[in-house]
N, C-alpha and C. Protein backbone atom coordinates (compact mmCIF):
# COMPACT_ATOMS: atom_id res chain seq x y z
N UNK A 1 71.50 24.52 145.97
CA UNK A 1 72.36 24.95 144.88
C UNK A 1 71.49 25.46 143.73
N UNK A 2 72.11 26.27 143.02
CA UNK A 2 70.95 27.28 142.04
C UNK A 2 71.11 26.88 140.28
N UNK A 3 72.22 25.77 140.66
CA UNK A 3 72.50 24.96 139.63
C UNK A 3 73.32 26.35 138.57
N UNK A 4 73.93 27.05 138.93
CA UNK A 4 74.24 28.31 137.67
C UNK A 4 75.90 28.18 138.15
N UNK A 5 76.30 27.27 139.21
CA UNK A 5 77.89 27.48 139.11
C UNK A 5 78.71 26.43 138.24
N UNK A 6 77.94 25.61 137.54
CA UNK A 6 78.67 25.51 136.19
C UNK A 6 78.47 25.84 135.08
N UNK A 7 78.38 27.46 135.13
CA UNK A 7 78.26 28.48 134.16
C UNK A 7 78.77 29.20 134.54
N UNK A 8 79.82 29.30 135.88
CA UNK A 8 80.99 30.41 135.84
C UNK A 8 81.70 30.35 134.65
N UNK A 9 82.07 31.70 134.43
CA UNK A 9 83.64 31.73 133.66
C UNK A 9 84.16 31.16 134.53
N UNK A 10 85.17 30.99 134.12
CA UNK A 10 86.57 29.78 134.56
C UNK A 10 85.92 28.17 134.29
N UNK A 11 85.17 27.99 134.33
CA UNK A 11 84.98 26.56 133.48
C UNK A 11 85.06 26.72 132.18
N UNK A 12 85.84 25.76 131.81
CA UNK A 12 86.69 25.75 130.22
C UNK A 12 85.35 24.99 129.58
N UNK A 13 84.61 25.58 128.70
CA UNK A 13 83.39 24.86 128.04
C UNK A 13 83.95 25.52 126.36
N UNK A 14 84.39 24.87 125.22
CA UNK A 14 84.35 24.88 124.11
C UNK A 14 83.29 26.59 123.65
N UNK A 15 84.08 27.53 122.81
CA UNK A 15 83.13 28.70 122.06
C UNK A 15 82.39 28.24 121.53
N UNK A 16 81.80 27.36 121.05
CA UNK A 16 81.15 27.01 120.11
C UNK A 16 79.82 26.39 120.15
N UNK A 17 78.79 26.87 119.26
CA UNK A 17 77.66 27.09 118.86
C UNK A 17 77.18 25.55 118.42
N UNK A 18 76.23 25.04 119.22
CA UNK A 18 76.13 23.35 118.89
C UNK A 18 74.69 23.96 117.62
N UNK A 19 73.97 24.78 116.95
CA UNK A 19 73.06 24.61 115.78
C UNK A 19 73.91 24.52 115.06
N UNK A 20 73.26 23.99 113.65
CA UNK A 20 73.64 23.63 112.64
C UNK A 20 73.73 25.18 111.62
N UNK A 21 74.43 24.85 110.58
CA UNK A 21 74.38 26.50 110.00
C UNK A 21 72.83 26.97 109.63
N UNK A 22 72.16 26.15 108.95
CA UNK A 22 70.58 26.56 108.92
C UNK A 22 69.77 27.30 110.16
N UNK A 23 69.80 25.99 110.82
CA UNK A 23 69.53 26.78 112.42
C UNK A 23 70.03 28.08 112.74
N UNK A 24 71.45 28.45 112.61
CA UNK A 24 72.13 29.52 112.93
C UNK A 24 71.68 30.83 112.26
N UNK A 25 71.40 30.35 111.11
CA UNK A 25 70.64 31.95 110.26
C UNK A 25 69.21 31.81 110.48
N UNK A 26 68.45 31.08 111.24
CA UNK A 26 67.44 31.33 111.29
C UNK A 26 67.57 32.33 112.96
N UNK A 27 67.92 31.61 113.83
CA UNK A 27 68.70 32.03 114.89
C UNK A 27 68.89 33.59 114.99
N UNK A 28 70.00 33.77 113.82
CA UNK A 28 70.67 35.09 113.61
C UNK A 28 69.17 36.08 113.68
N UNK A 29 68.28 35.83 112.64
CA UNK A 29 67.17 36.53 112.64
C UNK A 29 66.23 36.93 113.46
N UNK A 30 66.25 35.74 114.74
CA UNK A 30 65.07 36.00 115.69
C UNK A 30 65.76 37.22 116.72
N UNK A 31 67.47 36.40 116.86
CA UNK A 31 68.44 37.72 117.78
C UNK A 31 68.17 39.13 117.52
N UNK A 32 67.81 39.03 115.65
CA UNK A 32 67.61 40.68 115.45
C UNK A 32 66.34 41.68 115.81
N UNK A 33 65.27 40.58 116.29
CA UNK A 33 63.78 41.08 116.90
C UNK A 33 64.30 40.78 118.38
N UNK A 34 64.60 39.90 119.11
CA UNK A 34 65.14 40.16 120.55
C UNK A 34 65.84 41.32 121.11
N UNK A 35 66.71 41.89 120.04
CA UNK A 35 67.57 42.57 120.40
C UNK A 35 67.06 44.21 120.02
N UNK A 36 66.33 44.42 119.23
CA UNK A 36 65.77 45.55 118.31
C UNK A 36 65.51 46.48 119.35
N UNK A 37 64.67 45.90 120.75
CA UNK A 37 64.15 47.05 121.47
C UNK A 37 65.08 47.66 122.48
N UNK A 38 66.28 46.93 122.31
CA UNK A 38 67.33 47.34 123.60
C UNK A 38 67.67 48.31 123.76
N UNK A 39 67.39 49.34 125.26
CA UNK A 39 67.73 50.65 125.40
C UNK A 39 69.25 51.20 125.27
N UNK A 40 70.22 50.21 126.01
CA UNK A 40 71.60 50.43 125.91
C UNK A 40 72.00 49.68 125.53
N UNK A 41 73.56 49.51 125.34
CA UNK A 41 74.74 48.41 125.63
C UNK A 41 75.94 48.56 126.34
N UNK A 42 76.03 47.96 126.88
CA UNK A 42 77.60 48.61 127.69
C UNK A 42 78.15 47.92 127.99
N UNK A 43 79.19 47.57 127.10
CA UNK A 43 80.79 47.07 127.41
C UNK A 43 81.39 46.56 128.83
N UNK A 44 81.25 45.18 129.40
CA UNK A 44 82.31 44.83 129.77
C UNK A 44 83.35 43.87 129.76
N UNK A 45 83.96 44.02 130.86
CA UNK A 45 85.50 43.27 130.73
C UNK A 45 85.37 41.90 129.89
N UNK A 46 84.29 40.80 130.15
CA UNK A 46 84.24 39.56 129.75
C UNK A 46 83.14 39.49 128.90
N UNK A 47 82.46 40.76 128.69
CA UNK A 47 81.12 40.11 127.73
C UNK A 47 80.80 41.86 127.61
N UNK A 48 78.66 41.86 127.44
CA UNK A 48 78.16 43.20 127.29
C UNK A 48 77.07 43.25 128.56
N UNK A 49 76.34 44.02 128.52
CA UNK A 49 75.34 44.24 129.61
C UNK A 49 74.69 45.25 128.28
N UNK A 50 72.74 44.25 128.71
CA UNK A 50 71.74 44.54 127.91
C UNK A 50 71.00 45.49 128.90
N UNK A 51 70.48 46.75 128.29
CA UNK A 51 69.47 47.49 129.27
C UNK A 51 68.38 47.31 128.11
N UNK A 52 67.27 46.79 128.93
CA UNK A 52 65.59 47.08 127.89
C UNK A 52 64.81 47.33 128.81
N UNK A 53 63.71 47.89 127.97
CA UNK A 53 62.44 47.97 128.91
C UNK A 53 61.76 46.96 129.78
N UNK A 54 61.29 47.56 130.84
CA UNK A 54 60.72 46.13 132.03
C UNK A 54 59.59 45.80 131.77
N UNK A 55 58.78 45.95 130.42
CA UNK A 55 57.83 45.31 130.13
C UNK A 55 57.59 43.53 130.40
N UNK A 56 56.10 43.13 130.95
CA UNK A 56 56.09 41.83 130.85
C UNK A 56 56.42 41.09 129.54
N UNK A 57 56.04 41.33 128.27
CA UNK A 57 56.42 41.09 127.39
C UNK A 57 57.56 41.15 126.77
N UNK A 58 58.99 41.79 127.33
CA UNK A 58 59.72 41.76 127.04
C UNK A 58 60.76 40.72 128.25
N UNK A 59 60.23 40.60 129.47
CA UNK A 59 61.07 39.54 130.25
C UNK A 59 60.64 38.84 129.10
N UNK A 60 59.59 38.38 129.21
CA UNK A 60 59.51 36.81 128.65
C UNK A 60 59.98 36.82 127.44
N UNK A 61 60.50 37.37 126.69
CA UNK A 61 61.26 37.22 125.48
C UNK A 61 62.50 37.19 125.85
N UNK A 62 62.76 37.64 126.80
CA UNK A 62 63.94 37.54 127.06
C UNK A 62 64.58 36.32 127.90
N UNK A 63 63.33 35.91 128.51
CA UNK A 63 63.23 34.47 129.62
C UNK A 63 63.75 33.25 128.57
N UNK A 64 62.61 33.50 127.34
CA UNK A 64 63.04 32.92 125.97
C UNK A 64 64.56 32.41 125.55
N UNK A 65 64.73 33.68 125.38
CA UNK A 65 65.93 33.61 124.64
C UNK A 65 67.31 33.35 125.51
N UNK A 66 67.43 33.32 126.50
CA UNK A 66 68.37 32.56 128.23
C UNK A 66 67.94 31.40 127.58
N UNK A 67 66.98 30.57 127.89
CA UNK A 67 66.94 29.48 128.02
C UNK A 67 66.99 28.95 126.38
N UNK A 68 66.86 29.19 125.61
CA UNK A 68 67.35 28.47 124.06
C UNK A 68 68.59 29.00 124.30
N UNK A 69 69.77 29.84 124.94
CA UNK A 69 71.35 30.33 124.10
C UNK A 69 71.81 29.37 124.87
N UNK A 70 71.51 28.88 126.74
CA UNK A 70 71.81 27.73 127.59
C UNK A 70 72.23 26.48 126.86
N UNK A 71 71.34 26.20 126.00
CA UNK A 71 70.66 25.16 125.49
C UNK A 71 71.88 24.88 124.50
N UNK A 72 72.34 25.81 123.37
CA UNK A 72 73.17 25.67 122.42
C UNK A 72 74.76 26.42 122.50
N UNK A 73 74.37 27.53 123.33
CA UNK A 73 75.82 28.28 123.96
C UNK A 73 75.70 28.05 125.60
N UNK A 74 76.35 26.97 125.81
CA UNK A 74 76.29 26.81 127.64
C UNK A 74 77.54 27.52 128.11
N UNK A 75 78.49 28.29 127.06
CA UNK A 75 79.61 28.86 127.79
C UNK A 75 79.42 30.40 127.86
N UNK A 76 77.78 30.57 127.66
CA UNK A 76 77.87 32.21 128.15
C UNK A 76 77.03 32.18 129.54
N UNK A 77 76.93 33.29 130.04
CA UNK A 77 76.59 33.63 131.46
C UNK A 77 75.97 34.65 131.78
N UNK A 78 74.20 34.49 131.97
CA UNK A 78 73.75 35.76 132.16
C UNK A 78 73.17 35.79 133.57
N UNK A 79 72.59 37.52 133.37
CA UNK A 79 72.50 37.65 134.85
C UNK A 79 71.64 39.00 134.46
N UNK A 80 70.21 38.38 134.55
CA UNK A 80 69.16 39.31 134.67
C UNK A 80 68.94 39.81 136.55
N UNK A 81 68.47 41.13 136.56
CA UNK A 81 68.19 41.79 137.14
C UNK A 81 66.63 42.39 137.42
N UNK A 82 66.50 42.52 138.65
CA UNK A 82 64.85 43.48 138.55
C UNK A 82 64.84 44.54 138.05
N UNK A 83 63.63 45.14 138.20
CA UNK A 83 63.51 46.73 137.74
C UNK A 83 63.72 46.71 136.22
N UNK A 84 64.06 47.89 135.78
CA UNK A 84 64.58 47.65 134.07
C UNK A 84 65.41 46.66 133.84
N UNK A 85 64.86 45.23 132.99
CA UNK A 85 65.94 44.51 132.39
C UNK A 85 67.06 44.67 132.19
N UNK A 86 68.13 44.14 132.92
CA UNK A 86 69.34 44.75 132.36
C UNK A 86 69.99 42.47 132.29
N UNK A 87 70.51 42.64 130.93
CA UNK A 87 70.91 41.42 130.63
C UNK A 87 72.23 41.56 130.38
N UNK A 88 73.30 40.68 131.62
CA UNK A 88 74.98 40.68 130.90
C UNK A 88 74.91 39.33 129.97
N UNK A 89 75.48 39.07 129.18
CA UNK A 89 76.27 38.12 128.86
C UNK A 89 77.73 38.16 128.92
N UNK A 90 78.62 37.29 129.73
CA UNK A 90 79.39 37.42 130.35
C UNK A 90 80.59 35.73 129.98
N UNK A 91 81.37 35.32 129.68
CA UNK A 91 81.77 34.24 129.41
C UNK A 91 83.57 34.44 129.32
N UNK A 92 83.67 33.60 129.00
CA UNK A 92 85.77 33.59 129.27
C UNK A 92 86.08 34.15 127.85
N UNK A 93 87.54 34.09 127.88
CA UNK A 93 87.83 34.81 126.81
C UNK A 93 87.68 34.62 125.56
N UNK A 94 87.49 35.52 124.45
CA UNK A 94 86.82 34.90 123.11
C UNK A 94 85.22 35.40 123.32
N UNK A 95 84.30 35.23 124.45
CA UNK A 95 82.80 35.43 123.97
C UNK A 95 82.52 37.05 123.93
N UNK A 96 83.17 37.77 124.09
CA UNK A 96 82.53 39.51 124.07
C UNK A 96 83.10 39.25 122.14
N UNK A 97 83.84 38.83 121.51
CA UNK A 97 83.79 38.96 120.31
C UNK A 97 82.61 38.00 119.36
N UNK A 98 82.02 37.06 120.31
CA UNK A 98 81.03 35.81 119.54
C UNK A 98 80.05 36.78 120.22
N UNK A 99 79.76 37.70 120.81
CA UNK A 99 78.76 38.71 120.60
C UNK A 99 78.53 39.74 120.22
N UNK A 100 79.65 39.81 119.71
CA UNK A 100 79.51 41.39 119.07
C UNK A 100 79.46 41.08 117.71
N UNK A 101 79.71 39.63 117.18
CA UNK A 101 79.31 39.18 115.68
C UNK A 101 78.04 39.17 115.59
N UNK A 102 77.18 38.33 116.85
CA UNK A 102 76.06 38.13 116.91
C UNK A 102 75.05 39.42 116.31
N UNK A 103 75.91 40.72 117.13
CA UNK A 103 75.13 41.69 116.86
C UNK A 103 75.72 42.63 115.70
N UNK A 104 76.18 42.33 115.13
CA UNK A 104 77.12 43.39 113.92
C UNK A 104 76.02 44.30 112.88
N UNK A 105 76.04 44.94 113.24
CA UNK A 105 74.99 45.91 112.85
C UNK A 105 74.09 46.67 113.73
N UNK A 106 74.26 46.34 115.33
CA UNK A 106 73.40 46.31 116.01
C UNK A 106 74.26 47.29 117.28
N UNK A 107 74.99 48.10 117.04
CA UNK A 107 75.54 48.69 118.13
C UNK A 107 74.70 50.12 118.95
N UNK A 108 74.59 50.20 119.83
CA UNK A 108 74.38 51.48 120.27
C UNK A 108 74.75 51.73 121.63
């Protein structure tokens, strides 16, 4: 078992963000250097899909940042890919809007 099927959608896990508000704006800030180099975004049904460059340095920031959102958002759901990074976040209803706050300023 790959341990990731209780992180389907359809398990009812609470929206909500276990940092504290401090944490959260510090948080907010690092999302805005994680997110800075992203080639696309593209819209779907339950969440977005991240395209970035396949630099080693950028998995691992990105390896990063999976494993701290796990940690404090266990009701989103990603799903990295080979080749060019492509990152969904994907979750039940309600999380394509707790990411598009995340990124508000940040569309392309």
């Amino acid at each position: 078992m790959n341990g990731t099927s209780e992180r389907r959608p359809g398990r009812h896990l609470p929206l909500a963000c276990s940092l504290s508000g401090l944490e959260l704006a510090e948080r907010c800030g690092e999302l805005e250097e994680i997110f800075n180099g992203c080639l696309r975004i593209d819209e779907l049904d339950n969440g977005y899909e991240f395209l970035f460059p396949g630099s080693a340095e950028r998995a691992a920031g990105l390896t990063e940042f999976v494993v701290f959102e796990r940690g404090c958002c266990p009701f989103f759901v990603f799903e990295p890919e080979a080749g060019p990074i492509r990152l969904r976040v994907r979750g039940p209803e309600g999380v394509k809007g707790i990411v598009a706050e995340m990124l508000a300023g940040r569309t392309g």
